[in-house]
Protein backbone atom coordinates (compact mmCIF):
# COMPACT_ATOMS: atom_id res chain seq x y z
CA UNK A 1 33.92 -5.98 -15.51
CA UNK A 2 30.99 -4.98 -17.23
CA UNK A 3 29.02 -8.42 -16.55
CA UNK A 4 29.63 -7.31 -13.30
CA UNK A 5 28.17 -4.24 -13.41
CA UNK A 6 25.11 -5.82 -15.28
CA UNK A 7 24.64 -8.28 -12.23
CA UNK A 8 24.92 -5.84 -9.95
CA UNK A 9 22.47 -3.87 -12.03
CA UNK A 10 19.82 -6.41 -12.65
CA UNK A 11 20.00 -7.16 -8.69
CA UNK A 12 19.19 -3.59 -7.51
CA UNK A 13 16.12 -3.84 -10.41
CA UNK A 14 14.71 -6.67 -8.73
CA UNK A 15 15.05 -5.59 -5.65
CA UNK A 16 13.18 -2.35 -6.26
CA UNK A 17 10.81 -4.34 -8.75
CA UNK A 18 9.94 -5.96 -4.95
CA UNK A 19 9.85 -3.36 -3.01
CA UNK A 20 7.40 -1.21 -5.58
CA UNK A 21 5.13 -4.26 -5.30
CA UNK A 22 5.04 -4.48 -1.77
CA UNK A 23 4.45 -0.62 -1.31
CA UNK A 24 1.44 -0.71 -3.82
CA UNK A 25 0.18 -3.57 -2.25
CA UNK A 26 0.28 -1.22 1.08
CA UNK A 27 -1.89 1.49 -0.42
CA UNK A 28 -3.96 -0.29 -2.06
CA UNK A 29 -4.94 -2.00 1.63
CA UNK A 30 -5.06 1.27 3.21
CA UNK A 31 -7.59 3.00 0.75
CA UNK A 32 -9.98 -0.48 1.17
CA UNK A 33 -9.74 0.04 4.80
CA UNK A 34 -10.43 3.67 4.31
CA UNK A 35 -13.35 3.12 1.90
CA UNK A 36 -14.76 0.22 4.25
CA UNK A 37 -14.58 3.31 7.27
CA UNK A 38 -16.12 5.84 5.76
CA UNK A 39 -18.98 3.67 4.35
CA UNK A 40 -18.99 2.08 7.93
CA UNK A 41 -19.16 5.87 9.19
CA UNK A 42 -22.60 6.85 7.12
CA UNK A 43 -23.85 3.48 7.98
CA UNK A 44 -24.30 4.06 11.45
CA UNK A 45 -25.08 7.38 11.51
CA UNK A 46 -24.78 10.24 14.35
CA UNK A 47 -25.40 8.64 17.17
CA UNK A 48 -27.47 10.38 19.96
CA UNK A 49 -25.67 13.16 22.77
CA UNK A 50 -25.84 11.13 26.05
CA UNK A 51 -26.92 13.95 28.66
């Protein structure tokens, strides 16, 4: 019963040890894509009104 449990146990860990990994991974691209658009942003600078 209880090595069981402590399969069951050590499954879920993994599984969220995988997931937490994958979901930092996500930020982590979305704050380099945010980064590379707001330096892109100042880069090219306000571009003229077009009468």
């Amino acid at each position: 019963m209880f090595l069981g449990l402590a399969l069951v146990l050590f499954v879920i860990w993994i599984l969220c040890l995988l997931v937490f990994k994958i979901t930092m991974a996500g930020i982590h691209l979305l704050i380099i894509i945010a980064v590379i658009a707001f330096i892109v942003h100042f880069v090219r600078g306000r571009s003229a009104p077009t009468p």
